[in-house]
N, C-alpha and C. Protein backbone atom coordinates (compact mmCIF):
# COMPACT_ATOMS: atom_id res chain seq x y z
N UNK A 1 -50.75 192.69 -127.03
CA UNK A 1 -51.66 192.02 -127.93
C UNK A 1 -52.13 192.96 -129.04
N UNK A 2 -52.23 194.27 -129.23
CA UNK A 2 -52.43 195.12 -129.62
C UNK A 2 -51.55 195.17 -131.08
N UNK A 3 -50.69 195.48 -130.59
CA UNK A 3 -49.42 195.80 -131.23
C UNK A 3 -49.35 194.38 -132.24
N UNK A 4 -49.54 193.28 -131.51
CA UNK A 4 -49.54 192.13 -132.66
C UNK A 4 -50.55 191.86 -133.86
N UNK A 5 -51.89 192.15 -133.24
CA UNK A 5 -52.63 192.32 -133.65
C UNK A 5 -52.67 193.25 -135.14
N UNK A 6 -52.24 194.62 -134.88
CA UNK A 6 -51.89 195.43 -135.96
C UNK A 6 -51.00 194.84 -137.35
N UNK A 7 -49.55 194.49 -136.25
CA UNK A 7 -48.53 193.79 -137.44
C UNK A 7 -49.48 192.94 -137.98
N UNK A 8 -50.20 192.20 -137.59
CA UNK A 8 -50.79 191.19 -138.79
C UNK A 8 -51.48 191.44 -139.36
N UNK A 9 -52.21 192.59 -139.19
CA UNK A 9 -53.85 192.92 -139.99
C UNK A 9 -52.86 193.89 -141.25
N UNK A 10 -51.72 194.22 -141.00
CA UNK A 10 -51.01 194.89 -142.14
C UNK A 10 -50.14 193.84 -143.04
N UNK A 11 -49.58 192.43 -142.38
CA UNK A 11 -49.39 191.65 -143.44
C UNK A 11 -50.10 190.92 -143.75
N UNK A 12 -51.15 190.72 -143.78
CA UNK A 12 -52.31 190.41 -144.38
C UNK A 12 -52.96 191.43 -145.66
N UNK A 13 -52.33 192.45 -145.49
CA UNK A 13 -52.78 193.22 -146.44
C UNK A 13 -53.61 194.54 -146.47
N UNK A 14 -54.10 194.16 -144.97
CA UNK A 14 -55.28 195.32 -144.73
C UNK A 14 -54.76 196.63 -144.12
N UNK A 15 -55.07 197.85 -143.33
CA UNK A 15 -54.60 198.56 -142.91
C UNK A 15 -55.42 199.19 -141.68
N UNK A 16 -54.50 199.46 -140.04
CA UNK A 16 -55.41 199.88 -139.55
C UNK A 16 -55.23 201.18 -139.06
N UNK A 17 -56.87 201.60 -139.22
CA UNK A 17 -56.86 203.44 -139.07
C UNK A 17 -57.43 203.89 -137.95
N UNK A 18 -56.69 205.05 -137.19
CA UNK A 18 -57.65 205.93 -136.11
C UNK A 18 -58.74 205.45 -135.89
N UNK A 19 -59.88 205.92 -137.31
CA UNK A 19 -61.11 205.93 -137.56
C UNK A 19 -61.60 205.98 -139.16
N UNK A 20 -62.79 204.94 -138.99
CA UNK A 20 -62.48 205.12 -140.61
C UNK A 20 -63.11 206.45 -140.92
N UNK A 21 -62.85 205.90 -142.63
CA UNK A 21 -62.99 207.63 -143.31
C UNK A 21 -64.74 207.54 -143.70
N UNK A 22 -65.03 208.61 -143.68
CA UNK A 22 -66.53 208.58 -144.01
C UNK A 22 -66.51 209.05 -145.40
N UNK A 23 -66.97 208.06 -146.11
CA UNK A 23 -66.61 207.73 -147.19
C UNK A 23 -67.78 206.80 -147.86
N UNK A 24 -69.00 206.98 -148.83
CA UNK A 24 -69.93 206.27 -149.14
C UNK A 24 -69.21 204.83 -149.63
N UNK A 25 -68.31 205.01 -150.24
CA UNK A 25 -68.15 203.78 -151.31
C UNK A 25 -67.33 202.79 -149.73
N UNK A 26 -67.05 203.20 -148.68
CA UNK A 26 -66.56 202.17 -147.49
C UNK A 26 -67.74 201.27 -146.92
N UNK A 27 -67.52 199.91 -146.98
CA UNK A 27 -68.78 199.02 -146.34
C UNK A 27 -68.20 198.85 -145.03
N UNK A 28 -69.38 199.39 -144.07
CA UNK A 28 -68.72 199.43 -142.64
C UNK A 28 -69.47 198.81 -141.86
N UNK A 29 -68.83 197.51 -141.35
CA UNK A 29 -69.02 196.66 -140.16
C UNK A 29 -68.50 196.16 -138.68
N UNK A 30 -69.55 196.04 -137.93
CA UNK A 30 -68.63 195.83 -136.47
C UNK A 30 -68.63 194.57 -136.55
N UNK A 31 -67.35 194.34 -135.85
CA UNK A 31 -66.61 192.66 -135.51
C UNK A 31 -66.86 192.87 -134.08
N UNK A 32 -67.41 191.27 -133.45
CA UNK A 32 -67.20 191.65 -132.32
C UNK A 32 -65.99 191.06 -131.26
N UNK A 33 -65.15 190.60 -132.73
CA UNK A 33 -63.43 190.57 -131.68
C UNK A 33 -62.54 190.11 -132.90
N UNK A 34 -61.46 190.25 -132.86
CA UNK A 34 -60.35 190.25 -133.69
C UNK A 34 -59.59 189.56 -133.06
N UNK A 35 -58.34 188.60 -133.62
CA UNK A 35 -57.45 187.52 -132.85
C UNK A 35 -56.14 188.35 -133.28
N UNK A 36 -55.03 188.25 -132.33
CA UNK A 36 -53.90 188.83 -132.50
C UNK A 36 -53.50 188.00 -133.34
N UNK A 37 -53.40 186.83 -132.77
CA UNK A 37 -51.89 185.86 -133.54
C UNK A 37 -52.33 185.74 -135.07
N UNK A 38 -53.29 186.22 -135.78
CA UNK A 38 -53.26 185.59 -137.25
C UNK A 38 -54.05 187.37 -137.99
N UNK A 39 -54.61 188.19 -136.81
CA UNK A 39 -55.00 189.64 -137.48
C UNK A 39 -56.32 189.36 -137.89
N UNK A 40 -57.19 188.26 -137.71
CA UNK A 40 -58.49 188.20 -138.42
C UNK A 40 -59.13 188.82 -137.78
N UNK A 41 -60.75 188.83 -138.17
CA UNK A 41 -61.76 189.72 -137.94
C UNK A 41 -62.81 188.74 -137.53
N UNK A 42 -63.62 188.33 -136.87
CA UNK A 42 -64.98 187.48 -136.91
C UNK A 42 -66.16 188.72 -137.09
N UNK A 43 -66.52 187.79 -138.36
CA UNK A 43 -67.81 188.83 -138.63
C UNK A 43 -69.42 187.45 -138.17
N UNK A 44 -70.30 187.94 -137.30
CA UNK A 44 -70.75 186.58 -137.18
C UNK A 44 -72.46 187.08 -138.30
N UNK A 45 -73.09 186.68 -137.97
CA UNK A 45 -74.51 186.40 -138.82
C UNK A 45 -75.13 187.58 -137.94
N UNK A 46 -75.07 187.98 -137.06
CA UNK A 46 -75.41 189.16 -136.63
C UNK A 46 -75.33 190.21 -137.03
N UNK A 47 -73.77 190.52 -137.66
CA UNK A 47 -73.36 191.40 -138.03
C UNK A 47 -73.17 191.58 -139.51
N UNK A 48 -73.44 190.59 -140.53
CA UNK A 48 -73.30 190.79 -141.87
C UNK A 48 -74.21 190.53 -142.58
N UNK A 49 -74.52 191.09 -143.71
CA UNK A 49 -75.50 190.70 -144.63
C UNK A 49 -74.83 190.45 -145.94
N UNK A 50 -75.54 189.57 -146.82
CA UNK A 50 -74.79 189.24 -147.91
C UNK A 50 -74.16 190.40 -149.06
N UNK A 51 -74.62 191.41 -149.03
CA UNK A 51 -74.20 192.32 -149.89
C UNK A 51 -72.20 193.06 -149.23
N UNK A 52 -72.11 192.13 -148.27
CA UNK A 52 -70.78 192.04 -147.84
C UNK A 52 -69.57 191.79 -148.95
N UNK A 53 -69.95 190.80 -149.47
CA UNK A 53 -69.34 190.09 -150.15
C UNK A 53 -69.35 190.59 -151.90
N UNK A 54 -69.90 191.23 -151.53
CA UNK A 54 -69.74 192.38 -153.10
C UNK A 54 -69.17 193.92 -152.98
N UNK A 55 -69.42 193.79 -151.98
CA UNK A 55 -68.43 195.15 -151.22
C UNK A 55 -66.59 194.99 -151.96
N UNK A 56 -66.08 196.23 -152.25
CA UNK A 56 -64.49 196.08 -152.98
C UNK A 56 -63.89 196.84 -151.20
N UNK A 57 -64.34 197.92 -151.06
CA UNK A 57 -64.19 198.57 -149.83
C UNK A 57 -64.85 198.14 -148.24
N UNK A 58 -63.66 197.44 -147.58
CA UNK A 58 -65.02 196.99 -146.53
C UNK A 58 -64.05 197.52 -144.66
N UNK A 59 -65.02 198.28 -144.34
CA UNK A 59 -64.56 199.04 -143.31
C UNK A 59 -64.78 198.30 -142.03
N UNK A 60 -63.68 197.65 -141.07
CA UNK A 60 -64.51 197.15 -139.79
C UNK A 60 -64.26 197.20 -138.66
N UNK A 61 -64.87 197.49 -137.86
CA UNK A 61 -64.41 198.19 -136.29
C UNK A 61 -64.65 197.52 -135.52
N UNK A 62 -63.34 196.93 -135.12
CA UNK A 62 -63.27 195.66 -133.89
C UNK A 62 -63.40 196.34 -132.27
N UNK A 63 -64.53 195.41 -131.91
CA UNK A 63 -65.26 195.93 -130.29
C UNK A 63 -64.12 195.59 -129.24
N UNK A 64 -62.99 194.25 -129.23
CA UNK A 64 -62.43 193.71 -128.95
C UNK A 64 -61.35 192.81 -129.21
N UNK A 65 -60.40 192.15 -128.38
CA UNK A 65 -59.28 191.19 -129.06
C UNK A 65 -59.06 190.29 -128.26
N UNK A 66 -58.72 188.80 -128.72
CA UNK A 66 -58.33 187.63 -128.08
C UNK A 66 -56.87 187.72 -128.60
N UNK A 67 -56.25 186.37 -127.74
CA UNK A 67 -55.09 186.23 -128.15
C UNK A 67 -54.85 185.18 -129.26
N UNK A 68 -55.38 184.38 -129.20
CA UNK A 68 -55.20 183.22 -130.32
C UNK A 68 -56.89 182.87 -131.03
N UNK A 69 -56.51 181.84 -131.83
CA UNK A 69 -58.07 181.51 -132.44
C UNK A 69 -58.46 180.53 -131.63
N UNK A 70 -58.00 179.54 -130.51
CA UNK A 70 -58.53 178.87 -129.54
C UNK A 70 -59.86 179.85 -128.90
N UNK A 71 -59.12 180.89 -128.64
CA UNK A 71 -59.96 181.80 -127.76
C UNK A 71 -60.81 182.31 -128.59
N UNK A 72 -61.19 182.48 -129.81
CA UNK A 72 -61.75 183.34 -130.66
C UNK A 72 -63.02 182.04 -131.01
N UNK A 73 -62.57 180.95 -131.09
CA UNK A 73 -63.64 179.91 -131.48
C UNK A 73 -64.77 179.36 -130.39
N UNK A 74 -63.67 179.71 -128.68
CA UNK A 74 -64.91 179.73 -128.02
C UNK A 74 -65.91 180.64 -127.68
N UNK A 75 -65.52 181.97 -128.52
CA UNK A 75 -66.44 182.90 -128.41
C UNK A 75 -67.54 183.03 -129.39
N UNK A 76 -66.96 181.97 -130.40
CA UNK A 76 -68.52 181.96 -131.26
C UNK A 76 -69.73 181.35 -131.12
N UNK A 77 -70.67 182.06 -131.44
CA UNK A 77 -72.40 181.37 -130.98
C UNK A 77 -73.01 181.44 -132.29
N UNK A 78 -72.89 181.96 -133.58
CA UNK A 78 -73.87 181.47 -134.25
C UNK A 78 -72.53 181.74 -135.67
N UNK A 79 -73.09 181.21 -137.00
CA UNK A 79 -72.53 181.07 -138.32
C UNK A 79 -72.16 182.44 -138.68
N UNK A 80 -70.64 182.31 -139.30
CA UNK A 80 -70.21 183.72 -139.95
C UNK A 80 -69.01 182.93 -140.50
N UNK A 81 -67.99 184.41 -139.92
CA UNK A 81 -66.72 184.20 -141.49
C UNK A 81 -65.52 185.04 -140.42
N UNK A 82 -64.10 184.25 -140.45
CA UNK A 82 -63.45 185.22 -140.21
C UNK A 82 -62.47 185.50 -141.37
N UNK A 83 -62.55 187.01 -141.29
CA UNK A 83 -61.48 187.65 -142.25
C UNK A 83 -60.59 188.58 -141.93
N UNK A 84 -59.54 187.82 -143.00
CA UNK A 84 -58.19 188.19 -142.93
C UNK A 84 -57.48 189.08 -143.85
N UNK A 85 -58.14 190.46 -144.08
CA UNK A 85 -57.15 191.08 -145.25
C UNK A 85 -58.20 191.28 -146.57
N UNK A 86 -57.57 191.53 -147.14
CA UNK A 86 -58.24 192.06 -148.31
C UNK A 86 -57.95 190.35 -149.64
N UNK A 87 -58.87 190.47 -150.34
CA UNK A 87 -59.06 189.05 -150.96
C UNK A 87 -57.48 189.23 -152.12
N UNK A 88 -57.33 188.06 -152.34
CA UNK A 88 -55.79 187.89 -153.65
C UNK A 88 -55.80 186.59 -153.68
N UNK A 89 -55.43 186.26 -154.85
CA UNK A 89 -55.63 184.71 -156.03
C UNK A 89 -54.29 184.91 -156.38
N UNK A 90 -53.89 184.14 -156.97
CA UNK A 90 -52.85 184.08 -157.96
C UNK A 90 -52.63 182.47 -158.84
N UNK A 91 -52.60 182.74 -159.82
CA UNK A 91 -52.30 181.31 -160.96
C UNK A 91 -51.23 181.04 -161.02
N UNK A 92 -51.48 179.75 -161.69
CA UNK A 92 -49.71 178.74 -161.83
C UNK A 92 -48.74 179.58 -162.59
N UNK A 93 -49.33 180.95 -162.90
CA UNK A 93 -47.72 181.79 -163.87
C UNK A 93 -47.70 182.89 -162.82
N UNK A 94 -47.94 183.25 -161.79
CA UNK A 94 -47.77 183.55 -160.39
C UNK A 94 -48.60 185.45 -160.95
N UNK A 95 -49.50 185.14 -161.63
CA UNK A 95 -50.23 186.53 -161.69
C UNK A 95 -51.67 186.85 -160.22
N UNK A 96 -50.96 187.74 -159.68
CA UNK A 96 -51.70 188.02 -158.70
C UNK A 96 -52.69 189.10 -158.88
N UNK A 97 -54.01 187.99 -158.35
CA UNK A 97 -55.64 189.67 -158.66
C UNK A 97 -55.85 189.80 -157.18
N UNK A 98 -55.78 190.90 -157.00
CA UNK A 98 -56.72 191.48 -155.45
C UNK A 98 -58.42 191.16 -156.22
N UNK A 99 -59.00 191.51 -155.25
CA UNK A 99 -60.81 191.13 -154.98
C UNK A 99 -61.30 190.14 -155.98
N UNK A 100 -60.64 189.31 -156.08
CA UNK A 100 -61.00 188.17 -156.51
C UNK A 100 -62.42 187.43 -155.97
N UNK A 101 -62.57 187.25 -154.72
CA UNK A 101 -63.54 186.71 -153.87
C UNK A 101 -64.08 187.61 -152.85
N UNK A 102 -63.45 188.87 -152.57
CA UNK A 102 -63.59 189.36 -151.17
C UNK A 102 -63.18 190.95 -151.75
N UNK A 103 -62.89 191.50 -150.61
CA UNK A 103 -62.72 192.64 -150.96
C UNK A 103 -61.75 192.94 -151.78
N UNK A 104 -61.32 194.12 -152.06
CA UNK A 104 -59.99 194.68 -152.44
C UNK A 104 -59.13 195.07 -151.66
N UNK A 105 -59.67 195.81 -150.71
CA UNK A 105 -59.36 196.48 -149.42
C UNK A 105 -60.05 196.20 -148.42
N UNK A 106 -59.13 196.56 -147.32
CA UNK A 106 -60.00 196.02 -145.87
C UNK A 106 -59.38 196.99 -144.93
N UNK A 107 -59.71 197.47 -144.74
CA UNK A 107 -59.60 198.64 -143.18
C UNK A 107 -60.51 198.46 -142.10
N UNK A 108 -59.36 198.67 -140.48
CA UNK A 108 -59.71 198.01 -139.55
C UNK A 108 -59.94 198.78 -138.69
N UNK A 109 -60.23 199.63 -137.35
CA UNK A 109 -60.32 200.86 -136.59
C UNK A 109 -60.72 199.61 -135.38
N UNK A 110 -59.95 199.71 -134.27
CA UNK A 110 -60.24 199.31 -133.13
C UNK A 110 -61.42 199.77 -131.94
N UNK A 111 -61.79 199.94 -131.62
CA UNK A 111 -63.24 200.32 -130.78
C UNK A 111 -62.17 200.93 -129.33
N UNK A 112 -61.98 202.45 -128.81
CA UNK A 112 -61.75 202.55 -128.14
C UNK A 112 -62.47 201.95 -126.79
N UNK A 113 -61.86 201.92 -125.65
CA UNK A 113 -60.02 202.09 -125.22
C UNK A 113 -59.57 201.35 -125.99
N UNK A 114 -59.67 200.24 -127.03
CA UNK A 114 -58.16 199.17 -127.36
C UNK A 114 -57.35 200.54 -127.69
N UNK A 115 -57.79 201.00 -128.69
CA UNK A 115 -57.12 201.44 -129.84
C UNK A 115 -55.84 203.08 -128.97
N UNK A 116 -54.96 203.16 -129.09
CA UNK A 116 -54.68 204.45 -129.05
C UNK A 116 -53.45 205.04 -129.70
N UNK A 117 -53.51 206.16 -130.73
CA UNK A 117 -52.16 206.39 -131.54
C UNK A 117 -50.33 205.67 -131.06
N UNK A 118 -50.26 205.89 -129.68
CA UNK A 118 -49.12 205.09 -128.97
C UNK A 118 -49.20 203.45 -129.35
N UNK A 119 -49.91 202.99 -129.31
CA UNK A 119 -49.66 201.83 -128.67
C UNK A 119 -49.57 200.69 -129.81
């Protein structure tokens, strides 16, 4: 689950690291689970505040992982957002903008044990 998890959070766009970098301009939030089959993130109302969403850099360290979004929807209890990647638009002449709506970038760091260089 791991391993799937990764492949998708990288075609999605985002990238996942060891640990993130300590780094002022990184907005860093805990998820408290990530879904393999699609690489998203649930950020719930607990965990975000609106200045999220103006963030270009947004750093987030998943506590945990389900396997599908079946499983990920019965774990939610109050209003949020799941995200997938770093934000991109593109118009009818196929010009593509990153952070259009969302970030630019999105980096992901798993919450040990998931996480380990092998796996």
């Amino acid at each position: 689950m791991i391993e799937k998890f990764k492949e998708m959070v990288v075609r999605n766009g985002g990238q996942v690291v060891e640990q993130l970098p300590e780094d002022p301009s990184l907005y860093r939030i805990i998820s408290p689970f990530g879904v393999a089959e699609n690489g998203a993130v649930w950020i719930g109302e607990k965990e975000y505040k609106p200045d999220l969403f103006l963030a270009e850099r947004v750093g987030v360290v998943v506590e945990s992982l389900v396997a599908s979004m079946e499983e990920g929807l019965a774990r939610i209890d109050s209003p949020g957002l799941f995200m997938a990647g770093p934000s991109k638009t593109a118009d009818v002449e196929s010009f593509l903008v990153f952070g259009a709506h969302g970030p630019m970038e999105l980096l992901v760091e798993l919450k040990l044990p998931f996480f380990t260089p092998e796996s």
